[in-house]
N, C-alpha and C. Protein backbone atom coordinates (compact mmCIF):
# COMPACT_ATOMS: atom_id res chain seq x y z
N UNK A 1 -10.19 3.64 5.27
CA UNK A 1 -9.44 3.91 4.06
C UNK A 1 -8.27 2.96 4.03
N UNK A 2 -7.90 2.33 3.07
CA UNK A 2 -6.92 1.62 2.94
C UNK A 2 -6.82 1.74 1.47
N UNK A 3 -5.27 1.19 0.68
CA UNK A 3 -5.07 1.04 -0.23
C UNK A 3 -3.11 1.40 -0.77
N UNK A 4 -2.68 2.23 -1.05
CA UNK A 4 -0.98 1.96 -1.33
C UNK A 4 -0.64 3.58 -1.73
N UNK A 5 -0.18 4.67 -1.11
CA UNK A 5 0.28 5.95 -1.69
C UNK A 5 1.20 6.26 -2.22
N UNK A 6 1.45 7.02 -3.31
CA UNK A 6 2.34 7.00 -4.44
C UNK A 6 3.08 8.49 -3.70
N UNK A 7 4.43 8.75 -4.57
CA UNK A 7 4.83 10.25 -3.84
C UNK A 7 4.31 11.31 -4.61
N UNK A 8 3.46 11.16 -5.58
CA UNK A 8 2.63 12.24 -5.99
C UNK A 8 0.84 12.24 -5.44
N UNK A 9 0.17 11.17 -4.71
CA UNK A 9 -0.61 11.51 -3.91
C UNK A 9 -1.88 10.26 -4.93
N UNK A 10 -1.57 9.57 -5.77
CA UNK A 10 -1.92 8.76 -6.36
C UNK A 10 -2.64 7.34 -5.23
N UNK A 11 -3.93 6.86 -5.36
CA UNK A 11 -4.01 5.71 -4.50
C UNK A 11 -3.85 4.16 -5.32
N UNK A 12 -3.04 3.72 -4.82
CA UNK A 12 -2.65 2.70 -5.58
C UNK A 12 -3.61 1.23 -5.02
N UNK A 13 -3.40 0.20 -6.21
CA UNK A 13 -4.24 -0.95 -5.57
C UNK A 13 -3.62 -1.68 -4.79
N UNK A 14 -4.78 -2.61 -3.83
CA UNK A 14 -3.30 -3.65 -2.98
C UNK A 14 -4.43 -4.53 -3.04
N UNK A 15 -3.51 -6.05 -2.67
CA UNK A 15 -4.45 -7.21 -1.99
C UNK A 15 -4.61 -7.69 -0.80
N UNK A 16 -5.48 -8.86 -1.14
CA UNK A 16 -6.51 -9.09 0.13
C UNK A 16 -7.29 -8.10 0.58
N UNK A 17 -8.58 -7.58 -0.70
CA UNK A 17 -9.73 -6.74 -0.49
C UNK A 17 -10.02 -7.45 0.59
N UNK A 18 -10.82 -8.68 0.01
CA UNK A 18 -12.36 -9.57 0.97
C UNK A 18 -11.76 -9.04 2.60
N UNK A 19 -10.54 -9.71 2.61
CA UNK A 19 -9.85 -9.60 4.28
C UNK A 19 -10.03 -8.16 4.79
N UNK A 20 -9.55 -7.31 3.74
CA UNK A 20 -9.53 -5.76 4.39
C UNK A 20 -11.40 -5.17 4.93
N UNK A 21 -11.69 -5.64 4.28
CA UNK A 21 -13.22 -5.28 4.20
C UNK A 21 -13.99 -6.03 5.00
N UNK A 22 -14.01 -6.90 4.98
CA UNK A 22 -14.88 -7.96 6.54
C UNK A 22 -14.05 -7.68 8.04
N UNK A 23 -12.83 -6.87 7.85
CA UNK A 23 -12.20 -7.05 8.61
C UNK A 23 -13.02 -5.48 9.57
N UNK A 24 -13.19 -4.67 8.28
CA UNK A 24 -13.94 -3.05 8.30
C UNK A 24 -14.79 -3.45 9.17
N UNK A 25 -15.25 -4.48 8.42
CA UNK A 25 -17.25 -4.49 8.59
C UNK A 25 -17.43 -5.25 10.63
N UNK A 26 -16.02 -5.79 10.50
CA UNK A 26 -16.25 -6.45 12.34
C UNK A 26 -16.35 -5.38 12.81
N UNK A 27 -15.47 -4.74 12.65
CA UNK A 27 -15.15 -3.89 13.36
C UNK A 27 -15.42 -2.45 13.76
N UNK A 28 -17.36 -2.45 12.86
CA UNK A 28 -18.02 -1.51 12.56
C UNK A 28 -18.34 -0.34 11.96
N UNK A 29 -17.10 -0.93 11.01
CA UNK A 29 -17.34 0.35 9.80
C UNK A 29 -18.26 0.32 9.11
N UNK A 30 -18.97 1.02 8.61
CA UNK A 30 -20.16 0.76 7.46
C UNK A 30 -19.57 1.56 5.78
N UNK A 31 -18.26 2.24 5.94
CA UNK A 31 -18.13 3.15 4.90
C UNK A 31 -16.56 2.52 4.70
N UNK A 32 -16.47 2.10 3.81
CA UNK A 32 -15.32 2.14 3.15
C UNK A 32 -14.11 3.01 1.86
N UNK A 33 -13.76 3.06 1.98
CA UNK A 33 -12.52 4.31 0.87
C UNK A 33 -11.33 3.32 0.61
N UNK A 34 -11.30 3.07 -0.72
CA UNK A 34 -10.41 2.30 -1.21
C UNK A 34 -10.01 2.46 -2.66
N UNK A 35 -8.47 1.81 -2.89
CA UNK A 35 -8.55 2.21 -4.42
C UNK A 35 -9.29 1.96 -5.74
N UNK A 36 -9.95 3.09 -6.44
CA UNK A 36 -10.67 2.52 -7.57
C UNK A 36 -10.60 1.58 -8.52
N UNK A 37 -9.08 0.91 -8.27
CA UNK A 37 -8.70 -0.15 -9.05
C UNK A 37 -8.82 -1.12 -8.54
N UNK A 38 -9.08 -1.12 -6.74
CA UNK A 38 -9.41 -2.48 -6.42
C UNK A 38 -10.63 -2.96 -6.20
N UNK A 39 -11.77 -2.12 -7.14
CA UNK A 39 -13.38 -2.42 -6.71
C UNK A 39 -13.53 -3.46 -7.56
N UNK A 40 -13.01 -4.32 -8.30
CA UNK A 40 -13.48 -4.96 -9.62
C UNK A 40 -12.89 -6.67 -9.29
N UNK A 41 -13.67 -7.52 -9.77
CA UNK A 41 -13.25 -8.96 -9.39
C UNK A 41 -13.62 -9.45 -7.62
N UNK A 42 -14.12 -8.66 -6.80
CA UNK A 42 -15.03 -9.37 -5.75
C UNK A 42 -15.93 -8.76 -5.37
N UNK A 43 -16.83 -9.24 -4.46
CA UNK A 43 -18.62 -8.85 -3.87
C UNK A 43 -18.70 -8.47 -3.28
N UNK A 44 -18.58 -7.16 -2.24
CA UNK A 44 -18.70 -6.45 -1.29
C UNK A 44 -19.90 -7.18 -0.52
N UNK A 45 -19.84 -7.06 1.09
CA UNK A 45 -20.79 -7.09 1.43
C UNK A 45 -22.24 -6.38 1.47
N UNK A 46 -23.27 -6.85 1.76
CA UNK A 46 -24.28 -5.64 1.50
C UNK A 46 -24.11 -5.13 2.78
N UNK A 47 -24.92 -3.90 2.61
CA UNK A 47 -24.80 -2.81 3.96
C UNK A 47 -23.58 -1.75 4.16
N UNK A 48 -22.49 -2.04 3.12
CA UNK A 48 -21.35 -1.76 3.36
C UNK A 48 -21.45 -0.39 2.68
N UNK A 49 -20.85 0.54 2.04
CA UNK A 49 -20.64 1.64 1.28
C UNK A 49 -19.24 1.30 0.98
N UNK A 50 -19.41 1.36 -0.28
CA UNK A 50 -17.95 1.09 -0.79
C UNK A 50 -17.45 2.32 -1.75
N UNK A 51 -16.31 2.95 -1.84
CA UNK A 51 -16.10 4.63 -2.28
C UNK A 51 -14.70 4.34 -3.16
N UNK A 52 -14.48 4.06 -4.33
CA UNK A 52 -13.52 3.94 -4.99
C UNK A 52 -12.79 5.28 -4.99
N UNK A 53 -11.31 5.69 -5.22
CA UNK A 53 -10.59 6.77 -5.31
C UNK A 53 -9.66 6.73 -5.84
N UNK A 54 -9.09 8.00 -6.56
CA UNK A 54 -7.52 7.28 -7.43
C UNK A 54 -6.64 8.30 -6.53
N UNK A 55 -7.08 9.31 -6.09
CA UNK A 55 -5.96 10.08 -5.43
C UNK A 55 -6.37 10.31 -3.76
N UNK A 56 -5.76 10.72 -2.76
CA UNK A 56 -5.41 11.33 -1.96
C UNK A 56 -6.38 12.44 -1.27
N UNK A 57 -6.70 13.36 -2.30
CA UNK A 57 -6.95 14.31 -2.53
C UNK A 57 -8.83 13.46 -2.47
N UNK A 58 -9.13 13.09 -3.48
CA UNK A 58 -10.41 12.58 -3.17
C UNK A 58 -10.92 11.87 -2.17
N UNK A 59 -9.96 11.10 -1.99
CA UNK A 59 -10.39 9.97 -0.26
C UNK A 59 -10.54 11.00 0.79
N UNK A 60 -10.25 12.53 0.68
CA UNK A 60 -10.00 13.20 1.94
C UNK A 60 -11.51 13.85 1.52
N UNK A 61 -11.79 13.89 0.62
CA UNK A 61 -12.85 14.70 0.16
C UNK A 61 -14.26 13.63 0.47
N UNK A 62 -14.04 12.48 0.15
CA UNK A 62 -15.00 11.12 0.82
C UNK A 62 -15.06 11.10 1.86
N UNK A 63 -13.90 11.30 3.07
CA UNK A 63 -13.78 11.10 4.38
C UNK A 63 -14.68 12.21 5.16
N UNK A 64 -13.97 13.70 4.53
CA UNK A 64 -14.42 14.86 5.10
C UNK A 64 -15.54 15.51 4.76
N UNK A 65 -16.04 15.29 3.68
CA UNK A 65 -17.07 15.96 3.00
C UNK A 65 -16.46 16.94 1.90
N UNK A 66 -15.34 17.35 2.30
CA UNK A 66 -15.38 18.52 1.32
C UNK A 66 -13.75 18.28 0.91
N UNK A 67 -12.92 18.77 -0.07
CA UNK A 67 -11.64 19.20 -0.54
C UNK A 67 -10.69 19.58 0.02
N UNK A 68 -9.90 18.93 0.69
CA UNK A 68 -8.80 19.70 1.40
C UNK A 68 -7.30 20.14 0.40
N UNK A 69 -7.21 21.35 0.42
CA UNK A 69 -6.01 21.78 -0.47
C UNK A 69 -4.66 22.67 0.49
N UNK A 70 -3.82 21.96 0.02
CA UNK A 70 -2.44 22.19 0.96
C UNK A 70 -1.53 22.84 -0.12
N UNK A 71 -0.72 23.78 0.33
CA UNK A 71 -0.63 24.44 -0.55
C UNK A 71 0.84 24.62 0.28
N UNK A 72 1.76 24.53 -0.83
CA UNK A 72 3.44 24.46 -0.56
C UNK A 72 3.68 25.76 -0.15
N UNK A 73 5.11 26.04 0.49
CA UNK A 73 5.11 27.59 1.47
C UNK A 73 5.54 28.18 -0.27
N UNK A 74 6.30 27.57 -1.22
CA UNK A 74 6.76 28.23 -2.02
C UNK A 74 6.23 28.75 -3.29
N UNK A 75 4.36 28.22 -3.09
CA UNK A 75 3.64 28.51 -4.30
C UNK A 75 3.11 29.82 -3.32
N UNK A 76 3.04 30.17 -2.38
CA UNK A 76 2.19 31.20 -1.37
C UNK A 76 2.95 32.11 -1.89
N UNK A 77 1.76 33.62 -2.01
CA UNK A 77 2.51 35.02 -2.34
C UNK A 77 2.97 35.62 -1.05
N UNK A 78 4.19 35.61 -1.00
CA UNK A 78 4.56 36.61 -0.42
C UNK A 78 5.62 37.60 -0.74
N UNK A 79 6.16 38.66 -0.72
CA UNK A 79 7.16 39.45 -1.22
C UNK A 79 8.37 39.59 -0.55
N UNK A 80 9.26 40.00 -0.75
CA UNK A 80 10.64 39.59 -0.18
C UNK A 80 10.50 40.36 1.06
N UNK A 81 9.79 41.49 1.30
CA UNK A 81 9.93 42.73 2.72
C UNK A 81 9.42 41.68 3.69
N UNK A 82 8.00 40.54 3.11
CA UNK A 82 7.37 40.30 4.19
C UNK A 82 8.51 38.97 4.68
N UNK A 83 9.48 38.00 4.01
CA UNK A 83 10.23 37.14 4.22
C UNK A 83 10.77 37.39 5.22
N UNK A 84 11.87 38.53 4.85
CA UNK A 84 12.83 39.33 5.44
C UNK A 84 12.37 39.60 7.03
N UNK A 85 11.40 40.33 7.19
CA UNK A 85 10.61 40.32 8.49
C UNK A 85 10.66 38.93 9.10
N UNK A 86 9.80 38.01 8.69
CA UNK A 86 10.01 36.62 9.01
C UNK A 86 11.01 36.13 9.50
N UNK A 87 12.48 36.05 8.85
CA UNK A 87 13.69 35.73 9.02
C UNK A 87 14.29 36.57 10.37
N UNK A 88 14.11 38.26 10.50
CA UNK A 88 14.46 38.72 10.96
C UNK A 88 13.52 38.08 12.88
N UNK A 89 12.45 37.82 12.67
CA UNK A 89 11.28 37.70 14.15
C UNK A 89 11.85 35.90 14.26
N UNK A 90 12.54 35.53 13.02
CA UNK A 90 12.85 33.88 13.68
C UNK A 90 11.29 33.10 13.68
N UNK A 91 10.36 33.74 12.46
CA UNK A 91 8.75 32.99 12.66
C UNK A 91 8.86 32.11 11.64
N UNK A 92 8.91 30.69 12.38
CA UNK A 92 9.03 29.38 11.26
C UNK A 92 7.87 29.55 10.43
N UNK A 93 8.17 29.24 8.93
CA UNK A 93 7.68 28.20 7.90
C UNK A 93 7.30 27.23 7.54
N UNK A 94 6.00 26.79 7.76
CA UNK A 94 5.74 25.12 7.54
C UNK A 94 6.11 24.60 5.56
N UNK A 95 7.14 23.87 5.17
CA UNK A 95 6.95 23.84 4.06
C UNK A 95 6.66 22.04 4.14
N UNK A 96 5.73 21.37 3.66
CA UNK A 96 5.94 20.01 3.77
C UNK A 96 6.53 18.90 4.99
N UNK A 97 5.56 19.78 5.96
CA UNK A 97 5.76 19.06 7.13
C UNK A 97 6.90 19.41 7.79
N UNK A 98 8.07 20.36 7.54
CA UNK A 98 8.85 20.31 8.28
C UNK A 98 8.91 21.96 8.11
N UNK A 99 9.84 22.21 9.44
CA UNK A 99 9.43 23.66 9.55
C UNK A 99 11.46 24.10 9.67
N UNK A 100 10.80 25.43 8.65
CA UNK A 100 12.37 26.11 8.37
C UNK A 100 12.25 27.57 8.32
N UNK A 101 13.62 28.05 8.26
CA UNK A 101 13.34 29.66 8.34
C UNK A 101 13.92 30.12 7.20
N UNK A 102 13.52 31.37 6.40
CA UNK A 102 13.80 32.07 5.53
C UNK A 102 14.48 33.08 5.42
N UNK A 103 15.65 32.71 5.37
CA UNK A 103 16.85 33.84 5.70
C UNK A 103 16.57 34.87 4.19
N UNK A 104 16.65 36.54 4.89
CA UNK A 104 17.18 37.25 3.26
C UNK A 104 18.46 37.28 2.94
């Protein structure tokens, strides 16, 4: 996978495909994931699999097989009793990679 990430999860285009991609193919990749904007204007090699993507979210879904969905601590239901508990046991919160506690 290669290509340029935006802070909303967007895959952006970059250059020097040919290089990025022969560089894959030495080095025994057969599957490539790249941005859908940079499939256009050169020749892939044959044998290669080439997987255009515009987001994040799809390249993980190319990579893995299936959809991975991450889900912010602050869209999650929880109710204030169960916080409060939380805060009170000191049991961190993952919100975006970094971990915090939820005082009531």
């Amino acid at each position: 996978m290669f290509g340029e990430i935006g802070l909303t999860g967007e895959v952006r285009g970059v250059s020097r495909i040919d290089q990025r991609v022969k560089e894959a193919e030495k080095l025994g990749f057969r599957r490539v994931i790249m941005p859908e904007k940079s499939l256009k204007g050169w020749t892939h090699p044959p044998g290669m699999e080439i997987i255009g993507v515009n987001t994040v979210a799809e390249a993980l879904k190319a990579a893995l097989g299936y959809l991975v969905v991450i889900q912010p601590a602050s869209l999650q239901e929880e109710n204030d009793e169960q916080r409060r508990d939380k805060a009170r046991r000191h049991e961190p919160t993952a919100a975006n990679g970094s971990t915090w506690y939820t005082v009531p």
